[in-house]
Structure formats: structure tokens, C-alpha cells
N, C-alpha and C. Protein backbone atom coordinates (compact mmCIF):
# COMPACT_ATOMS: atom_id res chain seq x y z
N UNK A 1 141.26 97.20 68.08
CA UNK A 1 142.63 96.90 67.75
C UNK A 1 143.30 98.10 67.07
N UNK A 2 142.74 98.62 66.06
CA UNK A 2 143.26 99.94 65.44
C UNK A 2 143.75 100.88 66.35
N UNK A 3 142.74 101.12 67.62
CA UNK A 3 143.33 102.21 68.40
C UNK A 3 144.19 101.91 69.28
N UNK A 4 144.95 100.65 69.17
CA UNK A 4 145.82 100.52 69.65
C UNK A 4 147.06 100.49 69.35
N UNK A 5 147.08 100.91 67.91
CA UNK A 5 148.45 100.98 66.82
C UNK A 5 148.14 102.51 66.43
N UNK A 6 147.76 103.65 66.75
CA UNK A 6 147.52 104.73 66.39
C UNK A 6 148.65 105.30 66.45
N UNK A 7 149.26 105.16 67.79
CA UNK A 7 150.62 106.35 67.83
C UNK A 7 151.71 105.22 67.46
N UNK A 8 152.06 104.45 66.31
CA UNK A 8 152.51 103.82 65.35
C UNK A 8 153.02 104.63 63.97
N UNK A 9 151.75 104.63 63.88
CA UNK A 9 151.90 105.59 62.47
C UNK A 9 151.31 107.19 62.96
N UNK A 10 152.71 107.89 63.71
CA UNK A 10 152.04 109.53 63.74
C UNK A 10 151.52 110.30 62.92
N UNK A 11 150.94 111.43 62.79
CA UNK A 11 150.57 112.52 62.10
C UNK A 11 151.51 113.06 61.07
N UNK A 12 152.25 113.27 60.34
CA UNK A 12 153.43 114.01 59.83
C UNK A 12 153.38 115.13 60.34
N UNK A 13 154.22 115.94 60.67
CA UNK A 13 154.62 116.93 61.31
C UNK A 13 154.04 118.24 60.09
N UNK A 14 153.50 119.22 60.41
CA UNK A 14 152.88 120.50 59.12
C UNK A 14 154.16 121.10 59.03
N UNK A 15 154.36 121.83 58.05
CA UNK A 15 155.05 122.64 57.41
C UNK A 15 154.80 124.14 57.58
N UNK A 16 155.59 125.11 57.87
CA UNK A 16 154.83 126.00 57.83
C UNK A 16 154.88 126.74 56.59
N UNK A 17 153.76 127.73 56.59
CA UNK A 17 153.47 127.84 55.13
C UNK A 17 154.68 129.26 54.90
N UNK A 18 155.17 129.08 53.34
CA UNK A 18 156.18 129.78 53.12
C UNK A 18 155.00 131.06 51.87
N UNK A 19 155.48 132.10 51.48
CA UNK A 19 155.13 133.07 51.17
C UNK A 19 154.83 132.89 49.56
N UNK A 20 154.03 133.55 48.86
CA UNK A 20 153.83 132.86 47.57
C UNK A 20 153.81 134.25 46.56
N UNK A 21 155.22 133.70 45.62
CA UNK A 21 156.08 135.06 44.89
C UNK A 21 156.42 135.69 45.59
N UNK A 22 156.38 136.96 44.54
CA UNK A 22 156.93 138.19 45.27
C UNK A 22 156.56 138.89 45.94
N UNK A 23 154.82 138.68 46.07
CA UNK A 23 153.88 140.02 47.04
C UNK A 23 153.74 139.13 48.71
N UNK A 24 152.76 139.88 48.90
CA UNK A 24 152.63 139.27 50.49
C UNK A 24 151.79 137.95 50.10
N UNK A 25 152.45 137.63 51.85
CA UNK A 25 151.61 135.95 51.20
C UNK A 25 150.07 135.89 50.90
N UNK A 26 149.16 134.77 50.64
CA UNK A 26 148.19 134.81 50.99
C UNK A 26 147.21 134.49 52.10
N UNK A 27 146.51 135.34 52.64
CA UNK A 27 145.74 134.30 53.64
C UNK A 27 145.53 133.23 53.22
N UNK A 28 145.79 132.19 54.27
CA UNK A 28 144.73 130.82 53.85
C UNK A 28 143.85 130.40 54.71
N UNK A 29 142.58 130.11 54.56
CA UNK A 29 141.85 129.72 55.57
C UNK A 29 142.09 128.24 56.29
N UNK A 30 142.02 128.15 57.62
CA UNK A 30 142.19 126.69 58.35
C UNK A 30 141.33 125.90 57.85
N UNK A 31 141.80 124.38 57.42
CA UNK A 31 140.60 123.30 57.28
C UNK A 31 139.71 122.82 58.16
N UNK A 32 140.42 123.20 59.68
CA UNK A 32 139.89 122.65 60.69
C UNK A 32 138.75 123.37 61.03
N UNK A 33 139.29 124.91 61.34
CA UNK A 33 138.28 125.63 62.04
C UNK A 33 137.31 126.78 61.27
N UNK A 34 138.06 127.11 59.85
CA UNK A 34 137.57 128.18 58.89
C UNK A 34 138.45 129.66 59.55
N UNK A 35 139.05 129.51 59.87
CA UNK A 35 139.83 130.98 60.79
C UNK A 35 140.98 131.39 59.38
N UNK A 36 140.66 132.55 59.41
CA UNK A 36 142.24 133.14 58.44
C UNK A 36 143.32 133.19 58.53
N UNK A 37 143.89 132.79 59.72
CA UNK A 37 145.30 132.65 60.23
C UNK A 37 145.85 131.19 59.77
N UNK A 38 145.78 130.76 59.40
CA UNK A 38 146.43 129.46 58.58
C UNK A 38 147.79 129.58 58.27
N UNK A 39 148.80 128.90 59.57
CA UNK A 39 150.23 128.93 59.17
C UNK A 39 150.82 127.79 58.80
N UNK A 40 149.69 126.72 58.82
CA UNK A 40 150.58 125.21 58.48
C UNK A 40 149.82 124.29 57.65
N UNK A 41 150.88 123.89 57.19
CA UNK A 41 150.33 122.91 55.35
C UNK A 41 150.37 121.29 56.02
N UNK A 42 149.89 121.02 55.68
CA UNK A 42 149.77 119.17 55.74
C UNK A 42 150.37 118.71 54.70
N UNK A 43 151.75 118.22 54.54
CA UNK A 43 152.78 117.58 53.36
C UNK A 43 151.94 116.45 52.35
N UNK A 44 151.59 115.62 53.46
CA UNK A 44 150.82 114.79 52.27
C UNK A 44 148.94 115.41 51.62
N UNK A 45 148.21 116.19 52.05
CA UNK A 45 146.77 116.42 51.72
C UNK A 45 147.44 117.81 50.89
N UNK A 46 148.14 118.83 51.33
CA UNK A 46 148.11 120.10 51.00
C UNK A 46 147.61 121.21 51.94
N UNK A 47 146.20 120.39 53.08
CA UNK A 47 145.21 121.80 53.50
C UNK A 47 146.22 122.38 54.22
N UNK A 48 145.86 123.74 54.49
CA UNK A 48 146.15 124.62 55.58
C UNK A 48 145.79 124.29 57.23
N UNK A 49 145.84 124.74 57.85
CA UNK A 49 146.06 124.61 59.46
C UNK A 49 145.85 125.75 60.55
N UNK A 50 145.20 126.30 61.31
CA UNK A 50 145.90 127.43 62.24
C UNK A 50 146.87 126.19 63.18
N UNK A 51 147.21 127.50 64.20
CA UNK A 51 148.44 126.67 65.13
C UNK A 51 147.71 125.91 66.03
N UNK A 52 146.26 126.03 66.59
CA UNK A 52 145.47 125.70 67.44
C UNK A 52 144.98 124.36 67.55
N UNK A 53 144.46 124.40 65.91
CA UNK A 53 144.05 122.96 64.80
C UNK A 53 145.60 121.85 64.70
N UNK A 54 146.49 122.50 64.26
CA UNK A 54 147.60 122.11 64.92
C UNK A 54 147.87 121.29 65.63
N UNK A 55 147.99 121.98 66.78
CA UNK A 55 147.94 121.65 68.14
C UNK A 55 147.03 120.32 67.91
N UNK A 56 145.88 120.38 67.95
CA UNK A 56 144.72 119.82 68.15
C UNK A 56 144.58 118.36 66.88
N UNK A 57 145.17 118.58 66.23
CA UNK A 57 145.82 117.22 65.11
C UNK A 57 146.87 116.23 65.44
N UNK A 58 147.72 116.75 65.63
CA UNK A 58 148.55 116.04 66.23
C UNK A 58 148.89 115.61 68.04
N UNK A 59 147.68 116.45 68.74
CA UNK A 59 147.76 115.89 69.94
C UNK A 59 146.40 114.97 70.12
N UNK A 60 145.36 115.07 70.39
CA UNK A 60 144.31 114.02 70.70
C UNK A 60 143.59 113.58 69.42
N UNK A 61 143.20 114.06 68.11
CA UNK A 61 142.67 113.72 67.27
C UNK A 61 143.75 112.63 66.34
N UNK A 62 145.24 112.45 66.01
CA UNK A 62 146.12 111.98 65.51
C UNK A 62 145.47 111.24 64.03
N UNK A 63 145.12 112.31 63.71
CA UNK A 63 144.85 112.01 62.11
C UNK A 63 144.50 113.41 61.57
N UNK A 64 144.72 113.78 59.85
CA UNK A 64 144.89 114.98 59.77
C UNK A 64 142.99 114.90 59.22
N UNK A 65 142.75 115.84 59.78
CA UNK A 65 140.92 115.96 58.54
C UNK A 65 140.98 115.91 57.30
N UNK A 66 142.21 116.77 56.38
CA UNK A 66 142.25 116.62 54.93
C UNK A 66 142.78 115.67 54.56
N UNK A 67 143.74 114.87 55.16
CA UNK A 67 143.89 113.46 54.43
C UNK A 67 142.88 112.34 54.69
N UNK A 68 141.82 112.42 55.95
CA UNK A 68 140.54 111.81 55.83
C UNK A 68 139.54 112.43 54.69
N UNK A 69 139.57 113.26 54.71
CA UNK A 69 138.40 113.91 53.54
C UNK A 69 139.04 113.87 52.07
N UNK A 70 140.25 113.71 51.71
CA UNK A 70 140.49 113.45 50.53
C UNK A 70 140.59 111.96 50.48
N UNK A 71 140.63 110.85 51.11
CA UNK A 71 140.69 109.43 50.87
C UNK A 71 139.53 108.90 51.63
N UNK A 72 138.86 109.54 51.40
CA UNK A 72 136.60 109.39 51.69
C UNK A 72 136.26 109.96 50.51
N UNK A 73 136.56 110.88 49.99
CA UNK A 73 136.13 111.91 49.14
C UNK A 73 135.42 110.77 48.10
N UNK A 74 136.68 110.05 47.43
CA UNK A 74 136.00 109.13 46.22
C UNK A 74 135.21 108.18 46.76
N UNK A 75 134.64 107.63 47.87
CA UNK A 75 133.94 107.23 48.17
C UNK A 75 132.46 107.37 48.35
N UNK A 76 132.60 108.89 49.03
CA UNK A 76 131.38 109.44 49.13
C UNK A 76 130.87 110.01 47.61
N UNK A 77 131.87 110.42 46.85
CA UNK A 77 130.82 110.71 45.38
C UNK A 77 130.43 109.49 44.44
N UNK A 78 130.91 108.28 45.21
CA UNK A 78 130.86 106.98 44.82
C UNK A 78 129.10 106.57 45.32
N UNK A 79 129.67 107.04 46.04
CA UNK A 79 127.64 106.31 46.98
C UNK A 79 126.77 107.93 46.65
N UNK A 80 126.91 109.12 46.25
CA UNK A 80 126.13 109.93 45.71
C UNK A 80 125.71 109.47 44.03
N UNK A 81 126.66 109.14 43.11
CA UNK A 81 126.40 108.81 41.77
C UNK A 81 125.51 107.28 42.21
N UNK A 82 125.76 106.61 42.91
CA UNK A 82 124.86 105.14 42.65
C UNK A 82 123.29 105.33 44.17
N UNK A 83 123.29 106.74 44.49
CA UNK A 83 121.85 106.99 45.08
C UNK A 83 121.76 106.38 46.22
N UNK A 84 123.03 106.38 47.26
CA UNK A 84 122.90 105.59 48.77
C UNK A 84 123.88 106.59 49.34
């Protein structure tokens, strides 16, 4: 049933990443793939993105990895502290 309400609630659209101060920006590494080209932010998690991962988020995967891994996160250190 879930995967049938998926393209319901889309992906939010990334942001692209804007420059930080006055020097050059910084690299950021992709969450998806580990690549240094990271041009897009995820509004609600924060991670970075290349355009590829991108691509690849919002077309067949339609969920972002860092907003799964930050709303698992307390879960999983939940079942590490109680030894399962």
C-alpha cells in the first residue's frame, strides 16, 4: 500500500548550494556517492548532493538518504545502547 502513495508526497526539490562568506566556497562531499562535486542541499536533512545523486533521488529512489538516515539514526543508537 505505501508504494502506492509514494509519488503523493514527492522528494522536495534540492537547493543549490550557495557560497560560504567571502572566500571560495567549500567543497562538499555527496551523501549519496562520496564524490566532491556536491552542488545540492536537501532543505529539510541539510546533506549535500552531486547532480547525478540528484538525478537519482528524485527520479527512481523518491526518498532523500539523509532524511532516512537522520530519522533511523535515533533508532539505530537506540537498539546499539540496549545490545540488539
Amino acid at each position: 500500500m505505501a508504494r502506492a502513495f509514494t509519488h503523493l508526497l514527492p522528494t522536495p526539490a534540492f537547493q543549490c548550494r550557495a557560497g560560504t562568506g567571502g572566500g571560495a566556497p567549500r567543497a562538499a562531499v555527496c551523501f549519496g556517492c562520496q564524490a566532491s562535486a556536491a552542488e545540492r542541499r536537501c532543505p529539510a536533512c541539510g546533506q549535500s548532493f552531486c547532480v547525478s545523486c540528484d538525478a537519482f533521488v528524485h527520479g527512481p529512489l523518491r526518498h532523500c538518504p539523509g532524511c532516512l538516515a537522520a530519522s533511523t539514526g535515533s533508532f539505530a543508537a537506540e537498539l546499539g545502547a540496549r545490545g540488539g
